[in-house]
Protein backbone atom coordinates (compact mmCIF):
# COMPACT_ATOMS: atom_id res chain seq x y z
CA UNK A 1 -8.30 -1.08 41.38
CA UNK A 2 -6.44 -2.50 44.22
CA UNK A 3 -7.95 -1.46 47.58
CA UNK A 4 -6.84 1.64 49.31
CA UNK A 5 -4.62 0.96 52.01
CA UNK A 6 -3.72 4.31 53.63
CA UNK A 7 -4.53 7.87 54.00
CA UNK A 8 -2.69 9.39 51.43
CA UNK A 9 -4.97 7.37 48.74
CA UNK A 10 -1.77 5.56 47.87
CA UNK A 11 -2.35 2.75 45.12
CA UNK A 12 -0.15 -0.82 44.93
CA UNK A 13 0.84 -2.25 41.58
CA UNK A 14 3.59 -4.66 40.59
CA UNK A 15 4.12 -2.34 36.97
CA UNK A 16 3.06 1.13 36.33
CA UNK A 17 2.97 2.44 32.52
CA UNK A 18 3.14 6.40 31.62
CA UNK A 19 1.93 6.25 28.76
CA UNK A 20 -0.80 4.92 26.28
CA UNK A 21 1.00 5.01 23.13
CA UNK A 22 2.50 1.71 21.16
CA UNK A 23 5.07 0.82 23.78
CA UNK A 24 3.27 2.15 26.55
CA UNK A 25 0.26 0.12 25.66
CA UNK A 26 2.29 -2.92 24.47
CA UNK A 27 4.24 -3.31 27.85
CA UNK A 28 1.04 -3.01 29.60
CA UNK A 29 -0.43 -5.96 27.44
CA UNK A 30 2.71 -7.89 28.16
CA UNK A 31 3.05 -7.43 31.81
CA UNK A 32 -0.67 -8.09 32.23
CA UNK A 33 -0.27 -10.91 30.80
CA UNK A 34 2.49 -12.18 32.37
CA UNK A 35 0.26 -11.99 35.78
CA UNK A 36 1.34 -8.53 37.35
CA UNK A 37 -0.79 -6.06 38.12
CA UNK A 38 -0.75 -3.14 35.85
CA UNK A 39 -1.87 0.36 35.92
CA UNK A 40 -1.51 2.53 32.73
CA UNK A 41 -1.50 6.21 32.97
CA UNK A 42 -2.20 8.69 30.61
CA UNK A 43 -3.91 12.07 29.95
CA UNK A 44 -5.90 11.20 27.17
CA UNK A 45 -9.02 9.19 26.89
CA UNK A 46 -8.24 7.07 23.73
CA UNK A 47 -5.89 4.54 23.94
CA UNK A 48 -3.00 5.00 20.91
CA UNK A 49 -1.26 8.23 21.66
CA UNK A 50 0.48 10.85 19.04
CA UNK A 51 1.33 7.73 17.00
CA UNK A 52 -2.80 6.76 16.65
CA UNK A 53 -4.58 10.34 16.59
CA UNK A 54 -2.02 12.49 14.92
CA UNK A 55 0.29 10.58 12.89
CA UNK A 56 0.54 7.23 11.87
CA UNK A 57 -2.85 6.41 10.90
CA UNK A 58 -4.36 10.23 9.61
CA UNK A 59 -1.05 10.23 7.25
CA UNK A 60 -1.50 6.67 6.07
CA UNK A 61 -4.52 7.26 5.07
CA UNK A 62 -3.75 10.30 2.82
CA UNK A 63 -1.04 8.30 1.72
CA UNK A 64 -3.35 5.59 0.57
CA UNK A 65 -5.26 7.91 -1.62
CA UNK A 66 -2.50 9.43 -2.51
CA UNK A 67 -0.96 6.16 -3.73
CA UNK A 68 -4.65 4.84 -5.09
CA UNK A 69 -4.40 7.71 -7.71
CA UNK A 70 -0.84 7.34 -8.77
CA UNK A 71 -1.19 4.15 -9.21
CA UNK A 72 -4.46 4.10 -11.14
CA UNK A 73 -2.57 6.13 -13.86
CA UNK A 74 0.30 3.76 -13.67
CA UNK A 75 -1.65 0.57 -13.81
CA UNK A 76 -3.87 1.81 -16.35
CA UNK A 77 -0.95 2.56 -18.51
CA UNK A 78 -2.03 6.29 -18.30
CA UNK A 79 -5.31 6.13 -19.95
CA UNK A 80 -6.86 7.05 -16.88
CA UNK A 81 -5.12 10.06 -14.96
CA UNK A 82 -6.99 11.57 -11.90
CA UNK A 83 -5.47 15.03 -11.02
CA UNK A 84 -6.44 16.42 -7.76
CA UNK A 85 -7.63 20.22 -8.16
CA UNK A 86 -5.87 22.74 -5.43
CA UNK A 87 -9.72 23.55 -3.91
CA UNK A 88 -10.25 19.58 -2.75
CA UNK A 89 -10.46 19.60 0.65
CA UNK A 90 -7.46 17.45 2.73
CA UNK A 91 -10.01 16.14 5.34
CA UNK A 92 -12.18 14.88 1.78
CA UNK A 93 -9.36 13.29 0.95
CA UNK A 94 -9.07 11.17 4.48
CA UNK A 95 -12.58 9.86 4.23
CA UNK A 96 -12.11 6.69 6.47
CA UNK A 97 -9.76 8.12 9.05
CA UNK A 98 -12.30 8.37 11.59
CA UNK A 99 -13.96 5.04 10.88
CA UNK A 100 -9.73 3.44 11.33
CA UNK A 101 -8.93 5.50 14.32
CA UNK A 102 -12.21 4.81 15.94
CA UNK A 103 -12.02 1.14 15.08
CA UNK A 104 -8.26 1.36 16.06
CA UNK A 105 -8.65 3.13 19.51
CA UNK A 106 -11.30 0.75 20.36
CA UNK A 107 -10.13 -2.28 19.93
CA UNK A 108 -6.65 -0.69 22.10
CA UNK A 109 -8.98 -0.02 25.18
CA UNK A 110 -10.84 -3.65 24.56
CA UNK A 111 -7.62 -4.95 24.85
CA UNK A 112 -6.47 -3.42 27.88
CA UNK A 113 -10.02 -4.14 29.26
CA UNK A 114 -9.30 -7.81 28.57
CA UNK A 115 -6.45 -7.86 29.90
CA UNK A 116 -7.22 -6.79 33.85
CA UNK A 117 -5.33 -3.42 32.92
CA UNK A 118 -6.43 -0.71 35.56
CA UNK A 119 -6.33 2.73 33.29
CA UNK A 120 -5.75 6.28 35.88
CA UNK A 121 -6.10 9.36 33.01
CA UNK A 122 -3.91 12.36 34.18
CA UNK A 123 -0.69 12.98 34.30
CA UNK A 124 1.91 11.70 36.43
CA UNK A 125 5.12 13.18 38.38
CA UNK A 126 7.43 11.16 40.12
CA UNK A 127 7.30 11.33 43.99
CA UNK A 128 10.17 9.13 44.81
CA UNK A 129 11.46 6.42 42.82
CA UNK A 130 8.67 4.17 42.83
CA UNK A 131 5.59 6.59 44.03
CA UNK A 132 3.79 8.59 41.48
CA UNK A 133 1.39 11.58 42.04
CA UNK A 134 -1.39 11.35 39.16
CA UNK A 135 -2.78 14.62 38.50
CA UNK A 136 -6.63 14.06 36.75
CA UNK A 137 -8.44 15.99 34.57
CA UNK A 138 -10.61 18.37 36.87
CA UNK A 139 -7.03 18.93 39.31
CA UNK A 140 -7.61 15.53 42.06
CA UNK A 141 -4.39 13.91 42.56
CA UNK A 142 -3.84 10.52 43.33
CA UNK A 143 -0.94 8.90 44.20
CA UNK A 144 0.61 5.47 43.46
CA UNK A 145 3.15 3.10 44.35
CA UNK A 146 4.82 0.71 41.37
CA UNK A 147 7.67 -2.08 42.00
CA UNK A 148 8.40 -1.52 38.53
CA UNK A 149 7.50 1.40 36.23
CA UNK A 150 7.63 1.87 32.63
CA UNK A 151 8.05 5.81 30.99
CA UNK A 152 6.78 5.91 27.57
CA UNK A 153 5.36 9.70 26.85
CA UNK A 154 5.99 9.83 23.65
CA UNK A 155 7.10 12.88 21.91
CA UNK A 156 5.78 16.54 20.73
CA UNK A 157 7.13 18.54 17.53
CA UNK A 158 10.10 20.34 17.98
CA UNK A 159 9.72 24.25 17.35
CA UNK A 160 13.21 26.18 16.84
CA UNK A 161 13.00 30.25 17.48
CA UNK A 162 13.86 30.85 14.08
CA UNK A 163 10.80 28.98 13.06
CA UNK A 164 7.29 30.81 13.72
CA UNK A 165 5.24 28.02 13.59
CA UNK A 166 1.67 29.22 13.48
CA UNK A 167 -0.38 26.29 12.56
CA UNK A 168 -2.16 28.13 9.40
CA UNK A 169 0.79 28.73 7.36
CA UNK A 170 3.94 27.50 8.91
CA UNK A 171 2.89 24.04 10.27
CA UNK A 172 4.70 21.34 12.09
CA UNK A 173 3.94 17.47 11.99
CA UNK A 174 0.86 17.73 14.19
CA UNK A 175 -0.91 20.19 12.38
CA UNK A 176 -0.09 19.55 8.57
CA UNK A 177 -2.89 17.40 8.36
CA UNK A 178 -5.59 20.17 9.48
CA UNK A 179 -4.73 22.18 6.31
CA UNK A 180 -8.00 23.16 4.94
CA UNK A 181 -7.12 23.13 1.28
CA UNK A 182 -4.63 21.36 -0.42
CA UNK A 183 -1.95 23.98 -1.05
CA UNK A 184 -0.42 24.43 -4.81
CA UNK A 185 3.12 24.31 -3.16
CA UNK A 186 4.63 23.22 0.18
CA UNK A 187 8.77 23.97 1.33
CA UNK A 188 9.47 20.65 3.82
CA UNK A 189 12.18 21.48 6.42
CA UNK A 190 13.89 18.19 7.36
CA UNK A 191 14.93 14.68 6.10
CA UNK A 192 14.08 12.53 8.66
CA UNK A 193 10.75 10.15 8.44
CA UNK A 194 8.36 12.51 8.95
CA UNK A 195 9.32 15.12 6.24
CA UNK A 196 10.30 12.13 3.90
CA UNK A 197 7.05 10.63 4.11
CA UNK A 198 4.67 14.25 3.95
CA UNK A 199 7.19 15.42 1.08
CA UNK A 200 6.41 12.19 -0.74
CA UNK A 201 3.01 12.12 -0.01
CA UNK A 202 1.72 15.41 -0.98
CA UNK A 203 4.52 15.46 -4.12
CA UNK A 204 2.17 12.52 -5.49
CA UNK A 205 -1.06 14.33 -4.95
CA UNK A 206 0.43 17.03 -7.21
CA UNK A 207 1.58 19.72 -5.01
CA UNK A 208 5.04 21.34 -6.12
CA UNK A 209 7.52 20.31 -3.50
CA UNK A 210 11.14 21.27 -1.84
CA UNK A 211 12.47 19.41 0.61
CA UNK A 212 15.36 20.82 2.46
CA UNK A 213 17.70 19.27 4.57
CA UNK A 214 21.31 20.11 6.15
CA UNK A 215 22.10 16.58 5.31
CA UNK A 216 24.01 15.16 2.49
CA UNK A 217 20.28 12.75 2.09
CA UNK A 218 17.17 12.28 3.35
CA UNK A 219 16.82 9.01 5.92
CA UNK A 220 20.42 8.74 6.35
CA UNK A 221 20.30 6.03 8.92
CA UNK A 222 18.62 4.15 5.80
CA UNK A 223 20.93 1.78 2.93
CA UNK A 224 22.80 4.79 0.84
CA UNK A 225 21.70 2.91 -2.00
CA UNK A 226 17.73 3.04 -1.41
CA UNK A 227 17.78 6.35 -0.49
CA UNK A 228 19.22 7.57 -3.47
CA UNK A 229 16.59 5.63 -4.92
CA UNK A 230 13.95 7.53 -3.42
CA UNK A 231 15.14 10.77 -3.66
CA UNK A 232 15.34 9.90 -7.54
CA UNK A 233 11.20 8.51 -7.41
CA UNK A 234 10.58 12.14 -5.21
CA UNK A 235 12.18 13.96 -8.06
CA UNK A 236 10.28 12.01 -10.97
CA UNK A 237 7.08 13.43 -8.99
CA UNK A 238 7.91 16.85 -9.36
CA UNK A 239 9.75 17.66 -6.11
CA UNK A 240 12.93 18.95 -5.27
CA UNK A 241 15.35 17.76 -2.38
CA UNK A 242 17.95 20.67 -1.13
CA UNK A 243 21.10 18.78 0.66
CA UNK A 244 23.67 20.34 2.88
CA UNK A 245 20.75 23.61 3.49
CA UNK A 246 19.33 25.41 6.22
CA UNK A 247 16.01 27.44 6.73
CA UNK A 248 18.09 31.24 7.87
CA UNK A 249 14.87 33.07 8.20
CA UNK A 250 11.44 31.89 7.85
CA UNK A 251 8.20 34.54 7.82
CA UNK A 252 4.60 34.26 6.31
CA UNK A 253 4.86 37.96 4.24
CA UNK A 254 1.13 38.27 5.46
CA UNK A 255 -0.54 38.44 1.51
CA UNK A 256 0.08 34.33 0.03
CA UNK A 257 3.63 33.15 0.84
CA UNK A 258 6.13 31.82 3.54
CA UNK A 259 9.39 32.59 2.29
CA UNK A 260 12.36 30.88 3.42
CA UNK A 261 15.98 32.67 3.02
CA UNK A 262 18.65 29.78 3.35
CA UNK A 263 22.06 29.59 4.76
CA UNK A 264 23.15 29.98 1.09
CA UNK A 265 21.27 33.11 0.27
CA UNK A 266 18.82 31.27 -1.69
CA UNK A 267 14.99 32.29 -0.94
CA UNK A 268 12.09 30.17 -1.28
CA UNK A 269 8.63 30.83 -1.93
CA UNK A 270 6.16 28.89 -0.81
CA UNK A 271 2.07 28.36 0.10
CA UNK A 272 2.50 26.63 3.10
CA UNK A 273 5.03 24.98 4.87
CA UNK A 274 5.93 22.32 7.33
CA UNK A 275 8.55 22.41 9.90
CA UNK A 276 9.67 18.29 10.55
CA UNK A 277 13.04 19.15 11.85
CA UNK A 278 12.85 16.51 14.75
CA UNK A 279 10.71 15.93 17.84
CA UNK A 280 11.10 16.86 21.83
CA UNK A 281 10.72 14.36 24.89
CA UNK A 282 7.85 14.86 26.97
CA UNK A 283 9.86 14.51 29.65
CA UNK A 284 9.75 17.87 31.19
CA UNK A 285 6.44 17.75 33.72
CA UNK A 286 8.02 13.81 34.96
CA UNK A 287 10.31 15.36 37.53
CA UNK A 288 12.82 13.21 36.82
CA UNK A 289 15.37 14.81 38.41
CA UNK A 290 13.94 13.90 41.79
CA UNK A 291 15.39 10.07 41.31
CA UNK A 292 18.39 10.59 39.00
CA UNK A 293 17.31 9.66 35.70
CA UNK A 294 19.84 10.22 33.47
CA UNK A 295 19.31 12.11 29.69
CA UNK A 296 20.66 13.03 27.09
CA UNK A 297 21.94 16.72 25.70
CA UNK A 298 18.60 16.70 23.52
CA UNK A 299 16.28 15.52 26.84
CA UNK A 300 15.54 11.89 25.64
CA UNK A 301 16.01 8.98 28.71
CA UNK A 302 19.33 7.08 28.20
CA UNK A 303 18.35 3.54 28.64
CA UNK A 304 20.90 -0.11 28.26
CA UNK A 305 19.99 -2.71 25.95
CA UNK A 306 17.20 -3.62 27.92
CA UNK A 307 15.09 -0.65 28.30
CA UNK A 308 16.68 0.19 32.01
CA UNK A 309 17.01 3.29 32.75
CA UNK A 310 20.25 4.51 35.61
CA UNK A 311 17.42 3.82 37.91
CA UNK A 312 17.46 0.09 37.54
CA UNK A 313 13.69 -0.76 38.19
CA UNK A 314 12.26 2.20 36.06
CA UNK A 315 12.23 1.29 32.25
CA UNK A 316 11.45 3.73 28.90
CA UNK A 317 10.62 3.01 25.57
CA UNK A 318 9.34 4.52 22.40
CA UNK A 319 9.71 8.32 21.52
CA UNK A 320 10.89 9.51 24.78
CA UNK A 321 14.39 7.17 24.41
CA UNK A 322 14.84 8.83 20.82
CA UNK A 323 15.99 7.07 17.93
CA UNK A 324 14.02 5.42 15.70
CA UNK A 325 10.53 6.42 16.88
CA UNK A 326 8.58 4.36 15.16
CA UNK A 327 5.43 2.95 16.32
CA UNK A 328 6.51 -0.56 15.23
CA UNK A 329 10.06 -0.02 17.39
CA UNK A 330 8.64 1.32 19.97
CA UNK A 331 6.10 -1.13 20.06
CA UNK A 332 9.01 -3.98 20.27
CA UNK A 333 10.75 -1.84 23.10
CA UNK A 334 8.02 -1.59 25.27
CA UNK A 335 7.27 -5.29 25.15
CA UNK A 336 10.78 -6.07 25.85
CA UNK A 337 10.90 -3.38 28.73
CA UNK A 338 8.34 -4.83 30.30
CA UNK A 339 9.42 -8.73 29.49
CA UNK A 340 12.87 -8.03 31.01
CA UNK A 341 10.89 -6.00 34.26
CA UNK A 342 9.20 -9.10 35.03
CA UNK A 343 11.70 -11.99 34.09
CA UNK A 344 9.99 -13.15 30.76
CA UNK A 345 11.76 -14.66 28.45
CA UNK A 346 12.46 -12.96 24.80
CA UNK A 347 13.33 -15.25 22.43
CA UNK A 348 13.61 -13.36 19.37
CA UNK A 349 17.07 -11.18 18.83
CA UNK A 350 16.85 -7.46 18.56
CA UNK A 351 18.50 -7.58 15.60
CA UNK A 352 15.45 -8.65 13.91
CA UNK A 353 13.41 -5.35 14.46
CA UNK A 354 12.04 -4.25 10.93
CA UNK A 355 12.40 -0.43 9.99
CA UNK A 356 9.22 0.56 7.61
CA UNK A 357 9.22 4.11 6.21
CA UNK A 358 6.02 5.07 4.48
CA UNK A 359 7.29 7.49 2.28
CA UNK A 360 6.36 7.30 -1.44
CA UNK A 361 7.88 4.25 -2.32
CA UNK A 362 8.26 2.70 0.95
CA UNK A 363 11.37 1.84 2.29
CA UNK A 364 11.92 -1.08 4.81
CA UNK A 365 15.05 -3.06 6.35
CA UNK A 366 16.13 -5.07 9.06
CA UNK A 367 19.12 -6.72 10.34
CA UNK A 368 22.53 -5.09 8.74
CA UNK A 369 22.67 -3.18 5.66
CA UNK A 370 25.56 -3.43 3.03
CA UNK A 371 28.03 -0.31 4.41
CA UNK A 372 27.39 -1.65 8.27
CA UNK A 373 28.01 -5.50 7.02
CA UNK A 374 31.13 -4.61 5.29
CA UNK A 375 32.17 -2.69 8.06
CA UNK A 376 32.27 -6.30 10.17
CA UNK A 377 34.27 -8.37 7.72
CA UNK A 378 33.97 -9.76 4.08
CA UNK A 379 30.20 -10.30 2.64
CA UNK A 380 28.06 -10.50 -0.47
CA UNK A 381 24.74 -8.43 -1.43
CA UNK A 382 22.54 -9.53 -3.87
CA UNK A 383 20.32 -7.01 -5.94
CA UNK A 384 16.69 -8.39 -7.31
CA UNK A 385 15.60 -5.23 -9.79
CA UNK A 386 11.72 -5.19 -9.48
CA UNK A 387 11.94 -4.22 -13.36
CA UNK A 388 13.28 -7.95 -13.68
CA UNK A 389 10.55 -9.51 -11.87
CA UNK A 390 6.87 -10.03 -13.23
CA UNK A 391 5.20 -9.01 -10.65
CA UNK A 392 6.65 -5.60 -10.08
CA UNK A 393 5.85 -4.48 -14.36
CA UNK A 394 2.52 -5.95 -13.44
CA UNK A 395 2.07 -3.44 -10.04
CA UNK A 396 4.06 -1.07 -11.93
CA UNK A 397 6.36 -0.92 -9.38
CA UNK A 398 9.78 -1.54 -11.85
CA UNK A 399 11.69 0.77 -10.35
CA UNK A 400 11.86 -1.15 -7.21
CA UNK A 401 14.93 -3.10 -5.35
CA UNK A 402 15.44 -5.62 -3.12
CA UNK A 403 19.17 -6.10 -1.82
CA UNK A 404 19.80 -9.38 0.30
CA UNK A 405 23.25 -9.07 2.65
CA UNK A 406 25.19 -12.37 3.35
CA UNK A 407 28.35 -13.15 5.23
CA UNK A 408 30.69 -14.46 2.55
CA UNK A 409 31.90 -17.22 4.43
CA UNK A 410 28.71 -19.40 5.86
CA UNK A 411 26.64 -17.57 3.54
CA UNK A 412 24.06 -16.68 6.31
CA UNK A 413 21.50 -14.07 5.96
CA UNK A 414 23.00 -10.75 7.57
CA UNK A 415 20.10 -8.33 6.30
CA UNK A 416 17.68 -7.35 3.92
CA UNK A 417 16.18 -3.90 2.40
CA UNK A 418 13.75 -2.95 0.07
CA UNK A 419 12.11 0.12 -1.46
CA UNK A 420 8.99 -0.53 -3.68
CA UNK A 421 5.19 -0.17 -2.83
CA UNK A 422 4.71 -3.48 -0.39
CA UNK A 423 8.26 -2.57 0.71
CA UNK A 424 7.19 -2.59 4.42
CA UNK A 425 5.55 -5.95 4.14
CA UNK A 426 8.39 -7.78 2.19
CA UNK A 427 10.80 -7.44 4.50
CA UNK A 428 8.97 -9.21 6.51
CA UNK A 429 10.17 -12.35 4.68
CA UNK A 430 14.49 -11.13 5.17
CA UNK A 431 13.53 -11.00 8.91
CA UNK A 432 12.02 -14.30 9.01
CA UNK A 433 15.78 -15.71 7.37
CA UNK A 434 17.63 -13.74 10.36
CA UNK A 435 15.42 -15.42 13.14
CA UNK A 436 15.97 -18.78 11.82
CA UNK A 437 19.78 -18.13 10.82
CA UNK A 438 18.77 -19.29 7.42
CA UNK A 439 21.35 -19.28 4.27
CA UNK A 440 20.84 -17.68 1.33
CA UNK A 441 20.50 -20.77 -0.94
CA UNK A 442 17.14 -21.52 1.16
CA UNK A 443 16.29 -18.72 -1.21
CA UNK A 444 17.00 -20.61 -4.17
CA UNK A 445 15.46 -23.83 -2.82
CA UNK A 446 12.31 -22.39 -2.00
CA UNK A 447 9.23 -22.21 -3.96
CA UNK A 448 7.52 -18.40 -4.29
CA UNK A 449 4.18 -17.90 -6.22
CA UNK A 450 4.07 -16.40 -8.98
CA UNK A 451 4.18 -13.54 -9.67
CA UNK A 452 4.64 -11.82 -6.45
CA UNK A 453 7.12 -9.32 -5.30
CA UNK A 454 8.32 -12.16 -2.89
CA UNK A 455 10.43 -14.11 -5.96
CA UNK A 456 12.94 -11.22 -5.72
CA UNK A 457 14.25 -12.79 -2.78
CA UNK A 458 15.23 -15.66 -4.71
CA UNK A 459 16.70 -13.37 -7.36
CA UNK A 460 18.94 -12.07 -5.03
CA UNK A 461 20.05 -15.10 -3.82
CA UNK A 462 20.90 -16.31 -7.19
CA UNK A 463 22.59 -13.22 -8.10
CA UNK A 464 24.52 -13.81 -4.27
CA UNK A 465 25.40 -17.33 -5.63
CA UNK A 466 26.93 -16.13 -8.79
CA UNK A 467 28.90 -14.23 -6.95
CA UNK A 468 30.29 -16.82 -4.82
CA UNK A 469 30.98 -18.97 -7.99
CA UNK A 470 33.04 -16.33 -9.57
CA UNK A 471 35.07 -15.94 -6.71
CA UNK A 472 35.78 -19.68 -6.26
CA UNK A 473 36.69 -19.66 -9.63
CA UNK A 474 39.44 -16.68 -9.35
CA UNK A 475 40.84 -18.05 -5.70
């Protein structure tokens, strides 16, 4: 670290980071890079936060097995069906997510090693606007002093008073995954990511599932059009989706069963269930009130369109700024927090930011969907049906769709969504057309393999084309 140049142990850095989660790590990277000196603070002693060691990679991996097993029935044409028994252990079911969080978390603090990134673990308070007081592990403090500072602490499960979590019974999004058994049925409160993708998930390892929501459907800042698509696939799987409902009461009776009584009178019975009815700021220990940081009514940071928060030189990304937190936006905002902090150039729109929801199928977008397009002026959308395309009877993914959105006029790409398995990685390909401003008949120029999922894209550009031939043809 820098050398100390006073008596109050006070520390010099040109960009401070609370926070070792995906944008707290990412805008450390980036600044780093960029030649600042960088100091990255955070209680915990593996790099990756919530997103790493709770989340993202523990559910993605029961996801995969989940998905392995449905799809080994589908593929095999149902000749070979592998049920999974209510006494198989979750964690048995998770084999590898040690060996990927350990290989995950260690190639995060090899980067940041790499990198000239001093690390402080503890937890910081603000001072003044740009000193910090570090509190460690064993109760030293240490303060230091950052020109610019980046707040990215992440988020904790919210827990309403009418909801008793307890962590054995009634769970919440951190603790689903230390269930010791699988349970035979599971109520989901929510319809956000994190209840879509758990109801989805444990729905296709066989549990019976109900998914309630006070929403009219699930991911609702999602394409109406995909969703209803999923909440079709979640039904197929045995589950049940509740809109416009709300958990009344909620109690274990003590014996077997949480029951639920809703808004509407009905009660549910249930083995276990899991409260994923949204997620707090960990804001409250920051002291931001001491430099007039500015939140909202639920506690997240307001920010502008570059990260800043009403304190100009002190930026915030990822969980803590709300909406989407996802590890791959928050990611993106982080790096751009910290690019705009130290006058790097970003040369790639917002705009472009993928969404990628691992529920069961995933779901994934970027740039504009169809109601948000229309909403701007006169477009087309073209559909691709994966039950039209090779590839998706040969993954058995046929109930898939790919939807292309393109200004009617100059015919450039606007957005693209998609929900089938690879959903997530396809979009990939849409995103690519908005950074280079590409048209849609590049589409139909281009040359895909075959078969892959990727030819829808030219599917929907033909089907975009028709449509623009029709309407020449009426005008």
């Amino acid at each position: 670290m820098p050398q100390n140049t006073d008596q109050q142990s006070r520390l010099n850095f040109d960009f401070i980071v609370i926070g070792g989660g995906p944008a707290g790590h990412q805008g450390a990277i980036v600044a780093a890079k960029s030649g600042a000196s960088v100091l990255l603070i955070d209680a915990s002693r593996a790099m990756g936060g919530a997103c790493v060691h709770r989340g993202t990679i523990p559910s993605k991996t029961l996801r995969e097995t989940a998905m392995a097993m449905r799809q080994l029935e589908a593929k095999s044409g149902g000749v070979v069906v592998a049920p999974v028994d209510d006494q198989v252990r979750i964690e048995s079911l998770m084999k590898r997510k040690g060996q990927v969080l350990n290989a995950h978390a260690s190639y995060l603090n090899a980067q940041l090693e790499r990198n000239g990134v001093h690390r402080l673990r503890g937890r910081a308070r603000f001072v003044n606007a740009h000193e910090l007081c570090v509190r460690g592990v064993r109760g030293e403090e240490t303060r230091v002093h950052g020109r610019r500072i980046l707040i990215a602490t992440g988020s904790r499960p919210r827990k309403p008073p009418e909801i008793p979590v307890d962590h054995q019974h009634i769970l919440d999004s951190d603790s689903v995954l230390s269930l010791t058994y699988l349970p035979r049925s599971l109520i989901v409160l929510g319809g956000g990511v994190i209840a879509s993708e758990y109801a989805s998930i444990f729905a296709a390892l066989g549990v019976e599932v109900t998914m309630v929501d006070r929403g009219e459907r699930p991911l609702a800042f999602l394409d109406s059009e995909l969703t209803s698509r999923f909440v079709s696939h979640f039904e197929r799987l045995g589950g049940r989706f509740l809109p416009r409902a709300t958990a009344a009461q909620v109690a274990w009776d003590g014996a077997s069963s949480v029951r639920v009584q809703l808004g509407s009178g009905e009660e549910l019975v249930a083995d276990k269930l899991l409260s994923a009815i949204g997620r707090v700021p960990n804001v409250e220990w920051l002291a931001l009130d001491h430099i007039g940081i500015e939140c909202s009514k639920r506690g997240h940071i307001q920010v502008d369109n570059n990260f800043r928060t009403s304190t100009p030189h002190i930026y915030a990304a990822g969980d803590v700024i709300g909406f989407p937190a996802l590890a791959s936006t928050s990611t993106e905002q982080g790096r751009r927090a910290a690019c705009d902090a130290l006058d790097v150039a970003v040369n790639v729109p917002i705009e472009a930011m993928p969404v990628g929801v691992y529920t069961i199928p995933e779901i994934a977008s970027v740039g504009l969907d169809e109601a948000a397009a229309r909403a701007l002026g006169p477009v087309v959308v073209g559909r691709a049906r994966l039950s039209e395309i090779a590839r998706g009877h040969i993954a058995a993914t046929e109930y898939g769709l790919l939807k292309l959105v393109v200004d009617a006029q100059t015919q450039r790409v606007l957005g693209a969504q998609a929900i089938c398995e690879g959903a997530a990685e396809l979009v990939h390909i849409g995103q690519m057309a908005l950074i280079g401003n590409f048209e849609c008949r590049t589409f139909v120029d281009a040359t895909f393999n075959f078969p892959t999922l990727a030819e829808s894209y030219r599917v929907a550009a033909l089907d975009i084309m028709e449509q623009l031939t029709e309407r020449r043809a009426v005008a």
